[in-house]
Protein backbone atom coordinates (compact mmCIF):
# COMPACT_ATOMS: atom_id res chain seq x y z
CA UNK A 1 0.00 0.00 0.00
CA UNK A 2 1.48 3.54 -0.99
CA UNK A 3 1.35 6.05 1.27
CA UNK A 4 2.63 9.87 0.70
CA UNK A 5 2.06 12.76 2.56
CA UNK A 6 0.31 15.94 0.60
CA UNK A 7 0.65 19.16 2.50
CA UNK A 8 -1.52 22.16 1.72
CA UNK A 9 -0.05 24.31 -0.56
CA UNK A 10 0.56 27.41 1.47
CA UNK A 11 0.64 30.44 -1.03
CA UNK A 12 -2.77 29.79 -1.77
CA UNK A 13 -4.10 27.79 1.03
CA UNK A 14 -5.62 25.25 -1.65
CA UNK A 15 -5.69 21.64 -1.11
CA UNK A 16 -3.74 18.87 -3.30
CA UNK A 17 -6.58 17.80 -5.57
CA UNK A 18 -5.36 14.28 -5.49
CA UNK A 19 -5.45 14.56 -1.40
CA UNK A 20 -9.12 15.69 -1.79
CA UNK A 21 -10.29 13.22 -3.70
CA UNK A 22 -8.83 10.19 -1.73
CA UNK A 23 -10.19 8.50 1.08
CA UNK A 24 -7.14 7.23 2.79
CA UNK A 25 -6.55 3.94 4.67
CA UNK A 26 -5.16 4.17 8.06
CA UNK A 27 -2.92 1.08 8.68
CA UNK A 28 -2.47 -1.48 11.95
CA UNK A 29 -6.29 -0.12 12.94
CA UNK A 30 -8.42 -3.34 12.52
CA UNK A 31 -8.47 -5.88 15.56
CA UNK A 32 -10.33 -8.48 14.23
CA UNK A 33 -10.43 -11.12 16.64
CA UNK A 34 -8.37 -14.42 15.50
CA UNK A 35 -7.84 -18.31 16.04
CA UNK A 36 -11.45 -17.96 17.98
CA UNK A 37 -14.60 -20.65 16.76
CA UNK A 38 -17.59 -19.27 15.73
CA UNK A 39 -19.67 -19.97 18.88
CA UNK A 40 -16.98 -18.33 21.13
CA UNK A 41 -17.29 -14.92 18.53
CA UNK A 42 -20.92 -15.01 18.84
CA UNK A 43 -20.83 -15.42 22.46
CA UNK A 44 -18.95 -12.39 22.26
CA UNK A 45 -21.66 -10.55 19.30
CA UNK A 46 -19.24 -7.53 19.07
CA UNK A 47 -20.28 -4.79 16.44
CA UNK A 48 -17.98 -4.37 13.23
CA UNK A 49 -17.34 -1.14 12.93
CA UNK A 50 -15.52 1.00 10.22
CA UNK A 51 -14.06 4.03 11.07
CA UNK A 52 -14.22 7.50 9.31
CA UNK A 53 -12.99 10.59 9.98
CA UNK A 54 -11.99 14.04 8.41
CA UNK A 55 -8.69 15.60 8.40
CA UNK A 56 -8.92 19.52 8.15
CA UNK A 57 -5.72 20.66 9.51
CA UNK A 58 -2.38 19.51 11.36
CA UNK A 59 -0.43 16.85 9.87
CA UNK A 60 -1.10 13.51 8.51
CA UNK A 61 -0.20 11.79 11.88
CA UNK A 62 -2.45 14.20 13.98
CA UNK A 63 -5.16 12.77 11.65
CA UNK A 64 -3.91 8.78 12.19
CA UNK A 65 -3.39 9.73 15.97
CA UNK A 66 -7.12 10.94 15.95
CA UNK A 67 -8.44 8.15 14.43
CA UNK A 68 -6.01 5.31 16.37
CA UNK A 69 -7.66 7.51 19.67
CA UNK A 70 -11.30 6.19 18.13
CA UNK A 71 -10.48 2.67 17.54
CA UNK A 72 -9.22 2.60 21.15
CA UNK A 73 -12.85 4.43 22.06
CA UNK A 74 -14.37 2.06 19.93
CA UNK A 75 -12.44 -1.07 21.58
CA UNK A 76 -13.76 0.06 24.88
CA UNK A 77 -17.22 0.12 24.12
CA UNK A 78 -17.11 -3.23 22.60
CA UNK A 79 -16.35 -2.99 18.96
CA UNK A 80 -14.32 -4.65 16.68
CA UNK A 81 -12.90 -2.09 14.27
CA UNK A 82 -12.18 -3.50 10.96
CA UNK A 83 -10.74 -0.55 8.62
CA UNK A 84 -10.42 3.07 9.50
CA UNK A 85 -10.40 6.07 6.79
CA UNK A 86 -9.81 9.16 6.80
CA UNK A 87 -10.79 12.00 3.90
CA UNK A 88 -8.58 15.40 3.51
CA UNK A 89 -10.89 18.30 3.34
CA UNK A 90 -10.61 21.89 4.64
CA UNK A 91 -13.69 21.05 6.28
CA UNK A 92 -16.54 18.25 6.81
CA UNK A 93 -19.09 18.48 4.50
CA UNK A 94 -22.64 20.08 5.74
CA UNK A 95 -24.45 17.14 4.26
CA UNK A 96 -22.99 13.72 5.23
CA UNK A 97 -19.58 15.09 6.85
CA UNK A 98 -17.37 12.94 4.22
CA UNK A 99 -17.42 14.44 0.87
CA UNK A 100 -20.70 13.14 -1.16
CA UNK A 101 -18.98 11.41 -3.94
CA UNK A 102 -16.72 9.48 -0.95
CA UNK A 103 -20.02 8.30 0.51
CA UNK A 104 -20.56 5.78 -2.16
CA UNK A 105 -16.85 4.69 -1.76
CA UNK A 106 -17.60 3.98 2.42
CA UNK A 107 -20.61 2.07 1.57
CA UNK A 108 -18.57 0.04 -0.57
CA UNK A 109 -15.88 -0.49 2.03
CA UNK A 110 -19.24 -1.25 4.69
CA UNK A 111 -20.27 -4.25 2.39
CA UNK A 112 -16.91 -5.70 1.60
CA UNK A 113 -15.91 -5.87 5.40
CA UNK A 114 -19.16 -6.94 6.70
CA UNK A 115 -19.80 -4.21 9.09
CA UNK A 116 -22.62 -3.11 10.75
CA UNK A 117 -21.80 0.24 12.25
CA UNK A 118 -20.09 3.62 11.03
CA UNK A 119 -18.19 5.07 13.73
CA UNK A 120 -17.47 9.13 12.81
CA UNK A 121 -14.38 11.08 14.10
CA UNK A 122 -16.43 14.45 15.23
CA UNK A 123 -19.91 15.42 16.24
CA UNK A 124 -22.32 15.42 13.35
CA UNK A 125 -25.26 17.39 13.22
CA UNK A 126 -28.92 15.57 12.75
CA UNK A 127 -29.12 15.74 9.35
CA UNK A 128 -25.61 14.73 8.90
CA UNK A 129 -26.31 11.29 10.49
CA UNK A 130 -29.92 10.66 9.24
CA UNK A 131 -28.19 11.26 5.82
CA UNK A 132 -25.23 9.55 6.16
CA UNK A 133 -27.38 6.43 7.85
CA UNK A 134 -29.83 6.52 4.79
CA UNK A 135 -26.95 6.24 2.12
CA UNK A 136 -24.56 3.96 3.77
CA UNK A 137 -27.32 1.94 5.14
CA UNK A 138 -25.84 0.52 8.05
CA UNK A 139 -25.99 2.35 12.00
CA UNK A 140 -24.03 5.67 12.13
CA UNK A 141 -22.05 7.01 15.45
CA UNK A 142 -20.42 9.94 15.61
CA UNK A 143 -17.26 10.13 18.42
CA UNK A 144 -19.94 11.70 21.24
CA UNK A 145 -22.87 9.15 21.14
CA UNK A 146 -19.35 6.45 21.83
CA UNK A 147 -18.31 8.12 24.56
CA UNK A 148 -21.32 8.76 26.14
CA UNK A 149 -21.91 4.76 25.81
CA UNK A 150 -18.57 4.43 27.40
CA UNK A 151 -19.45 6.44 30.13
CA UNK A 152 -22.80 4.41 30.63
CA UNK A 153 -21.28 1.30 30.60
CA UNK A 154 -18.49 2.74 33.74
CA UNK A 155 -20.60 4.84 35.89
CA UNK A 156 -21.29 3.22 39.00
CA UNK A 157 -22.46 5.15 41.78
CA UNK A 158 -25.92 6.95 41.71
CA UNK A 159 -24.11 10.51 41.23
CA UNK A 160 -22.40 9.08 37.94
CA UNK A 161 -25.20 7.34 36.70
CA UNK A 162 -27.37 10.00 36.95
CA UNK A 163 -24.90 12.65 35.18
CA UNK A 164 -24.29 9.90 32.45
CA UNK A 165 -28.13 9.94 31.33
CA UNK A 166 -28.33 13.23 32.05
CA UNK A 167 -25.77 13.81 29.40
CA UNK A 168 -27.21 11.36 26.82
CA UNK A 169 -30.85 12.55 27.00
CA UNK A 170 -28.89 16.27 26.10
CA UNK A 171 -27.49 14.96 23.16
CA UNK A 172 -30.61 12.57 22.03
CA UNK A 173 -32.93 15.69 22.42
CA UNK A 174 -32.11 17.54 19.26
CA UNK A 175 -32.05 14.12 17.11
CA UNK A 176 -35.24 12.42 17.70
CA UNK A 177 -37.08 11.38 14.62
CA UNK A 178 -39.29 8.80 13.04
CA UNK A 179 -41.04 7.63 9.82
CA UNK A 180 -44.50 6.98 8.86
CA UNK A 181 -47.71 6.51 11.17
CA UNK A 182 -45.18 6.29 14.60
CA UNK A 183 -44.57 9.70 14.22
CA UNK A 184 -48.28 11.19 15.07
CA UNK A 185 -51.43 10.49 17.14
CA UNK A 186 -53.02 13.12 15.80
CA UNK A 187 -57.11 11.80 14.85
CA UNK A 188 -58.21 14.63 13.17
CA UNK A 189 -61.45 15.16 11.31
CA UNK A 190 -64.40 12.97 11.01
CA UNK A 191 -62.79 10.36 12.52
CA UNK A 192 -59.74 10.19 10.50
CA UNK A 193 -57.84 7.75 12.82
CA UNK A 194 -60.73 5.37 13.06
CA UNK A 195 -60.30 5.73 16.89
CA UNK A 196 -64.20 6.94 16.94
CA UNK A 197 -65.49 9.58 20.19
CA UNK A 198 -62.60 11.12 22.29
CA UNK A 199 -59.42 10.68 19.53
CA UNK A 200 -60.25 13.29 17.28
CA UNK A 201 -58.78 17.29 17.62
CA UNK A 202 -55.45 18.05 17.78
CA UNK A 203 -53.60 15.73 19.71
CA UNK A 204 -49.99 15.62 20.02
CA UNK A 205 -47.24 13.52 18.04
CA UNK A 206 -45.22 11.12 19.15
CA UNK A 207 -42.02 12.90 18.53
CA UNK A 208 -43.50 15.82 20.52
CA UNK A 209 -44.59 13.65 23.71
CA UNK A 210 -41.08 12.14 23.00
CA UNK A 211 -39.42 15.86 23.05
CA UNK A 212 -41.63 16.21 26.69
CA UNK A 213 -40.70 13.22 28.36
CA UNK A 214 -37.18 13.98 27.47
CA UNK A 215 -37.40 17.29 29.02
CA UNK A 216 -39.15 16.31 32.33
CA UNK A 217 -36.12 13.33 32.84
CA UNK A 218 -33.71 16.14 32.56
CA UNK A 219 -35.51 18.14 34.44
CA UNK A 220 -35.71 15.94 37.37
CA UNK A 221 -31.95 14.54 36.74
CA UNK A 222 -30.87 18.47 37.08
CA UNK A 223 -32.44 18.34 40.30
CA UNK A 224 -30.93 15.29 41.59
CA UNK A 225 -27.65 16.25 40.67
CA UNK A 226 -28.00 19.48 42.28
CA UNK A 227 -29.07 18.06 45.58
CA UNK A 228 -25.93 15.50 45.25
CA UNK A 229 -23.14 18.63 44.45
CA UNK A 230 -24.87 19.89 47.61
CA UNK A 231 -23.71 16.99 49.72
CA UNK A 232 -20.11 17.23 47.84
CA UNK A 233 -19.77 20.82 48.82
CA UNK A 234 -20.88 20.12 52.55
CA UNK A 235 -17.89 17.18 52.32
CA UNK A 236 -15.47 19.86 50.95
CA UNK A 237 -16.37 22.38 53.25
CA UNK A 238 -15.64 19.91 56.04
CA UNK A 239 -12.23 19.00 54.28
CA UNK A 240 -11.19 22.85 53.78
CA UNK A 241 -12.11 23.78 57.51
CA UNK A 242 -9.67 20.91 58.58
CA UNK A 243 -7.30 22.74 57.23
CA UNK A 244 -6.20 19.80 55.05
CA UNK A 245 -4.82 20.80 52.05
CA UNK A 246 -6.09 18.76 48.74
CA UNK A 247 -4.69 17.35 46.11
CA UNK A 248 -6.78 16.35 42.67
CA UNK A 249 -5.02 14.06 40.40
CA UNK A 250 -6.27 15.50 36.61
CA UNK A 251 -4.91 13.84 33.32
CA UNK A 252 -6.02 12.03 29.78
CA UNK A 253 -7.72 9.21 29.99
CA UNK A 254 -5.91 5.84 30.50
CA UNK A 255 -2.79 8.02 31.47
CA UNK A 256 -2.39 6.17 34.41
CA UNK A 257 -4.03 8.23 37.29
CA UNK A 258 -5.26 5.69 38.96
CA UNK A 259 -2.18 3.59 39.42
CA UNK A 260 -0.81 7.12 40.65
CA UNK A 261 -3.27 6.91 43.17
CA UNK A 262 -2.71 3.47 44.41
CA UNK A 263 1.14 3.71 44.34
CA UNK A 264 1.08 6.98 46.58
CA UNK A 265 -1.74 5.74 48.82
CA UNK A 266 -2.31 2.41 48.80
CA UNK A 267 -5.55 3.59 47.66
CA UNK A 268 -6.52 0.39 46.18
CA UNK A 269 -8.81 1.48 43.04
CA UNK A 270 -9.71 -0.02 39.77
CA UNK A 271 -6.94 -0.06 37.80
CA UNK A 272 -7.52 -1.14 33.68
CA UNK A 273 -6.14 -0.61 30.38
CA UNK A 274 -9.30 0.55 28.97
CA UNK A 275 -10.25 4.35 28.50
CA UNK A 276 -12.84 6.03 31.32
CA UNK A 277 -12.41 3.07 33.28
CA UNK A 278 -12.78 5.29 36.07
CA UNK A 279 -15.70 7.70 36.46
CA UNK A 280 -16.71 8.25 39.75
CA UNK A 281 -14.11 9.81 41.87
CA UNK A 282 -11.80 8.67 44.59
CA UNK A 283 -10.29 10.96 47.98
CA UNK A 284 -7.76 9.60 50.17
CA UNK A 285 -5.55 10.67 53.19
CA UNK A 286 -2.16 10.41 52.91
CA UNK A 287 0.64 12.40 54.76
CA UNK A 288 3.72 13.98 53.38
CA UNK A 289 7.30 13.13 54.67
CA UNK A 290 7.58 16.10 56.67
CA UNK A 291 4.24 15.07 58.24
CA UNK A 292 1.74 17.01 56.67
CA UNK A 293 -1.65 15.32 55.99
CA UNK A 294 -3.59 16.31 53.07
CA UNK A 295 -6.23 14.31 50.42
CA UNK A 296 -6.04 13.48 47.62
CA UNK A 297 -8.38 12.75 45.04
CA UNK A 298 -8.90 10.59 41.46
CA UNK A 299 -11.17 12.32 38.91
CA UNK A 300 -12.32 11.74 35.39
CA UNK A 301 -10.23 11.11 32.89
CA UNK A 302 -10.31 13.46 30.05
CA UNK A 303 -10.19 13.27 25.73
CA UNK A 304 -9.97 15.39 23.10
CA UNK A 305 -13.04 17.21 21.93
CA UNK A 306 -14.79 15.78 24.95
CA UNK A 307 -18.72 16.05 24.39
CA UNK A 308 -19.38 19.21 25.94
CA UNK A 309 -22.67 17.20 27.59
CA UNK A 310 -20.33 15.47 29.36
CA UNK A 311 -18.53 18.43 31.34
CA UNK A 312 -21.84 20.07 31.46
CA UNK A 313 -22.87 17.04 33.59
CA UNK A 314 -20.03 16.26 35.24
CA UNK A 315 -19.43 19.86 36.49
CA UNK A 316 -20.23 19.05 40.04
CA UNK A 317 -17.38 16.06 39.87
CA UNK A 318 -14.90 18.22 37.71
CA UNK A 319 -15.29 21.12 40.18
CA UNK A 320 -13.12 18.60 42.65
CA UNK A 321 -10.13 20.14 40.61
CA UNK A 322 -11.53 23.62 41.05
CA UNK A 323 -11.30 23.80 44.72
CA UNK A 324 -8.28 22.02 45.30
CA UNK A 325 -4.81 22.91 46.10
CA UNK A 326 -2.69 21.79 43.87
CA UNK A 327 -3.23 19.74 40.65
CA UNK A 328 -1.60 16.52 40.28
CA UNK A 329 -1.44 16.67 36.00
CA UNK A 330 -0.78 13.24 34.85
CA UNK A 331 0.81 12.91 31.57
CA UNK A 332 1.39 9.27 29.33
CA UNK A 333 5.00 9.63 28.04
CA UNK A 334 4.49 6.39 25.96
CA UNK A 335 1.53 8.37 24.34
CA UNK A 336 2.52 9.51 20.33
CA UNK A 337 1.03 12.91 21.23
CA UNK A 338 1.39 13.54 25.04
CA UNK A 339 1.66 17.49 23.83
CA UNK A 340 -1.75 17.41 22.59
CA UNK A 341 -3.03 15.36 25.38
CA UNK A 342 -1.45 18.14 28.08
CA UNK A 343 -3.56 21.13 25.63
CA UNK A 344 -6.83 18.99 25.56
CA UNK A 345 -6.75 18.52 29.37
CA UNK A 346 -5.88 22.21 30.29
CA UNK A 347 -8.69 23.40 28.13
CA UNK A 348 -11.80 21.17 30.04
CA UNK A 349 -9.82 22.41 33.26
CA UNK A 350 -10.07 26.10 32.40
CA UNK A 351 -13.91 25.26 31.37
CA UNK A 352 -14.18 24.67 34.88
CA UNK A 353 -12.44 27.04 36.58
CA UNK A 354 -9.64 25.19 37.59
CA UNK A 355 -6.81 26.87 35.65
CA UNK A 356 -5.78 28.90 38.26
CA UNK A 357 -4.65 26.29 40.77
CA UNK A 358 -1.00 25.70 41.17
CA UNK A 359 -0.01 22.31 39.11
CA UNK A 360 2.35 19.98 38.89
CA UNK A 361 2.95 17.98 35.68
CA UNK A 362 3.97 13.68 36.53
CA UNK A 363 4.83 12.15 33.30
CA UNK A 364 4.18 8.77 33.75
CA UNK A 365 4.87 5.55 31.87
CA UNK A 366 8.45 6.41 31.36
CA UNK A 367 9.60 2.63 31.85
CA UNK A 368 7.65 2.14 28.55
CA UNK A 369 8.52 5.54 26.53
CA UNK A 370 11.80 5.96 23.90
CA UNK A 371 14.41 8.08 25.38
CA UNK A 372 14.49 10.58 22.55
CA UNK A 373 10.63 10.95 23.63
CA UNK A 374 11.67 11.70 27.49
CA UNK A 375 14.58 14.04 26.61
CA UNK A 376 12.23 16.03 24.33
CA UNK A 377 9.23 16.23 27.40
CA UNK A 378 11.95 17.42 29.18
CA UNK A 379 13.40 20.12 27.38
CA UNK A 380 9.07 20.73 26.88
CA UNK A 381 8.41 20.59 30.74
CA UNK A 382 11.64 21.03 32.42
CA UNK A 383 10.05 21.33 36.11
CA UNK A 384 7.82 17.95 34.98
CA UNK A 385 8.61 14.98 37.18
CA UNK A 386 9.12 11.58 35.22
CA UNK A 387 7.73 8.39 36.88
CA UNK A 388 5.92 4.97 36.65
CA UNK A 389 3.16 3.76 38.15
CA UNK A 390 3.91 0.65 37.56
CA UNK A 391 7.49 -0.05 38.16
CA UNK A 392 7.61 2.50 40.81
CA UNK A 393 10.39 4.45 39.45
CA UNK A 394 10.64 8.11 40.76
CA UNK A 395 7.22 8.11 43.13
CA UNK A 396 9.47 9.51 45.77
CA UNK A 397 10.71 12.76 43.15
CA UNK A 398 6.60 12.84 43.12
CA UNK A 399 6.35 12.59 46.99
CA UNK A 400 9.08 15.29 47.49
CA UNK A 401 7.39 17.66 44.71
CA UNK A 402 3.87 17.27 46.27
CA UNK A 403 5.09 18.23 49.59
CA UNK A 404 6.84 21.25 48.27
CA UNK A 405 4.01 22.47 46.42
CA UNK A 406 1.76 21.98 48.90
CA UNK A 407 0.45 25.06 50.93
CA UNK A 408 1.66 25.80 54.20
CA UNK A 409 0.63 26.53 57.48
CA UNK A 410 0.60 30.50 57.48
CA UNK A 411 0.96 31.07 61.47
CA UNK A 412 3.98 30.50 63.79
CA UNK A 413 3.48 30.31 67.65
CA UNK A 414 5.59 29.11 70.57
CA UNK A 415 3.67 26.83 72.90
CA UNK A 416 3.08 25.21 76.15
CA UNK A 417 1.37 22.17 76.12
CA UNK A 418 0.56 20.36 78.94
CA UNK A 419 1.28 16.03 79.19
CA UNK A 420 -2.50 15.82 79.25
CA UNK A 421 -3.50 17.17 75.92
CA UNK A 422 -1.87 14.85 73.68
CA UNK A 423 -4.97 15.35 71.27
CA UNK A 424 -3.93 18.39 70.76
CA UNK A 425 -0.44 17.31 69.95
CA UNK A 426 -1.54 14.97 67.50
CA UNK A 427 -4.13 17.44 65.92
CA UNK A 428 -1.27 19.89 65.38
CA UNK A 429 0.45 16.91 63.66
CA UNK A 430 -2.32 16.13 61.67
CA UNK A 431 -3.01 19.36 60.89
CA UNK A 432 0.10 21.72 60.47
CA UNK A 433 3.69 21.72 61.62
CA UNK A 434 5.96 20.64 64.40
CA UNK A 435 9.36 22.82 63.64
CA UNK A 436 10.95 22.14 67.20
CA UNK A 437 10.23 20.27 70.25
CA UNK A 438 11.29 20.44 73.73
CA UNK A 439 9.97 18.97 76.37
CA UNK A 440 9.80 20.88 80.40
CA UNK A 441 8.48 19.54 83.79
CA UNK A 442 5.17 21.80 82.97
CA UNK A 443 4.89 19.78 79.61
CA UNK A 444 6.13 19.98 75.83
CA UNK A 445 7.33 23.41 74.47
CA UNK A 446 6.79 23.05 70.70
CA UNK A 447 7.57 25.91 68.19
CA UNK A 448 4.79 24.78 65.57
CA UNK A 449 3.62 26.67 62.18
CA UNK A 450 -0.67 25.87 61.61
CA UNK A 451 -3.39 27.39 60.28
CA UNK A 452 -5.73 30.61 61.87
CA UNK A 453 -8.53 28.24 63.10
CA UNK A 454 -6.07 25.79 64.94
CA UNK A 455 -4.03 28.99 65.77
CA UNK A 456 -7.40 30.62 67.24
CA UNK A 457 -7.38 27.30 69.53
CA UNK A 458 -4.16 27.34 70.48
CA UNK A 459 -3.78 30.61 71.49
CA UNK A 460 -3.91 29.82 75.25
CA UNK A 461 -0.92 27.75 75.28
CA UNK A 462 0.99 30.30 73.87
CA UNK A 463 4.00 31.04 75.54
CA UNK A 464 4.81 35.15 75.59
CA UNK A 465 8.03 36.05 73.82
């Protein structure tokens, strides 16, 4: 198979017509399943997907990256992805996203595979996928409807469950649609519908009772969800007036967070190579080596273009990042693109506010990246600290960075506690810092550095200077 790479021509910004015109095959995509019997592959029934998608701009392996990103969606959700192609156009068409003379070209592609779904790299519109679906004649997806059956087929808890519908009935609202006699109720006339007394008038279609149903679930999801962020800000609120600092670990999905999380807390969580395998998120207590306690928490992974549904629902879980302390951004080094992947995650975390907060960047996976790739992510992110998860090389640089990031105490004091009030001894552990300790027939002089509200309760066991 020939493969050449056509760039733009950039005097007049015109396309290579040859590039245009081409569909072009994406290699090493298909997984078809081998050396398996029949009955064991339809014990399995997984769909056959082909994979299409349109490259507008970038180069030709930001395109293959794109699509290799899909087939790993795809994989996830249960697919097996049999060819993947990919059309240069300086945009998707309005009609049926691929170019209308390619469409013919993808059907024939469908029918010589066997497959049974289309799987689209981008969001189409309605009329995009009830035109594409008519031609191609097989079930169309775009790259939203398969992650939002990702995320249905991970969420767990009642909170994720609840934002995952929430976010599907958003994006099935504006394509309903139906054919024929399903589509009204409507009896009008003398009789019309042959429903006799009580049918005829107005009525309402189906699509519209449809459209209404829809409206009231999301409705009534909004409220759920609402009274549920209202229990996560009373736990946060609890957290902050502790004085213990948090931590949110943020990152791509499948870049290893949550084998971060176990490795620096013994945390325990699901850990697969699969992508959103973790929606709902995870808080721990762990203590720094100087002492310091603080949480810290395993959120969502993110994706390029991620359905903006999806942060719209999962606002109240994203916001985790928001009001933490420092941001625990963790990167795959064995990823073609982690570059793009570090972009794609800092853009949904300034969506929700959290751009502000202090981060640190962990690039992980470094037992399984090149060492040209690591020497360029370090000249990239030079205060970035390189680790693995899995092997457990440099977790303590990642200790040591967390606890120098990490926000400090703000007030000094001198005190006198007595033997007694060991509670508070421990609390100040817990809590802030112990910078010297001495200990005195009326009890243990410590020179400690904590926060106003233990401060506020210490302040009669200060000892005048």
């Amino acid at each position: 198979m020939r493969t050449e790479l056509f760039e733009p021509d950039v005097t007049t910004g015109e396309l290579e017509l040859e590039e245009r015109h081409s569909l072009r095959r994406v290699a090493g995509l298909s997984t078809e399943l081998t050396d398996i019997t029949e009955v064991e592959y339809r014990q399995l029934r997984l769909e056959r997907v082909v994979l299409v998608g349109v490259w507008t701009e970038g180069s030709v392996s930001d395109a293959e990256n794109s699509l290799a990103e899909l087939a790993a969606l795809a994989e996830t959700a249960g697919s097996e992805v049999l060819e993947g192609l990919i059309q240069r156009r300086g945009r998707p068409d309005s009609a049926t996203f691929i170019g209308r003379g390619k469409v013919d070209e993808l059907r024939d592609v469908v029918i010589a595979t066997g497959a049974d779904t289309v799987i689209c790299d981008g969001e189409l519109s309605p009329s995009q996928l009830r035109n594409l679906e008519k031609q191609v004649k097989v079930k169309v997806v775009d790259r939203t409807a398969l992650i939002l059956d990702i995320f249905a087929q991970h969420a767990k808890s009642k909170e994720g469950k609840a934002q995952v519908e929430l976010a599907q009935l958003q994006y099935l609202l504006p394509r309903l649609r139906g054919w024929g006699e399903s589509l009204s109720r409507q009896g009008g006339g003398a009789g019309g519908s042959g429903g006799g007394v009580g049918t005829r008038g107005p009525g309402e279609t189906k699509i519209e009772t449809d459209r209404r149903r829809i409206n009231q679930r999301i409705s009534k999801l909004r409220r759920e969800i609402k009274a549920m962020r209202t229990a996560r800000q009373t736990k946060r609120s609890k957290r902050s007036s502790s004085g213990v600092p948090g931590v949110a670990i943020a990152g791509y999905t499948n870049a290893g967070k949550s084998s971060l999380l176990n490795r620096l807390t013994s945390a325990g969580v699901l850990v697969e190579d699969a992508l959103f395998a973790t929606l709902d998120p995870t808080t721990r207590r762990t203590a720094a080596e100087d002492g310091r306690v603080f949480t810290i928490s395993d959120t969502v992974g993110f994706v390029r273009h991620l359905p903006h549904q999806i942060v719209e629902a999962f606002r109240s879980t994203l916001e985790e990042v928001a009001y933490a302390d420092l941001v625990l951004h963790v990167v795959d080094g064995a990823h073609p693109d982690p570059e793009g992947q570090v972009a794609a995650v800092r853009e949904v975390l300034s969506e929700v506010g959290a751009d502000r907060i202090p981060e640190l960047l962990v690039i992980n996976k470094v037992d399984a990246a090149d060492e040209e790739t690591i020497l360029r992510l370090k000249r990239a992110w030079p205060d970035a600290v390189f680790a693995s998860a899995r092997s457990g090389q440099g977790i303590p640089e990642v200790h040591a960075a967390i606890a120098q990031r990490l926000p400090r105490p703000a007030v000094d004091l001198r005190i006198l506690l007595p033997y007694d009030r060991g509670d508070l001894v421990a609390r100040i552990h817990r809590q802030g810092q112990v910078l010297d300790t001495r200990h005195t027939d009326e009890g243990s002089e410590l020179r400690v550095r904590v926060g106003e509200h233990l401060a506020a309760d210490l302040e009669q066991f200060v000892v005048p200077r």
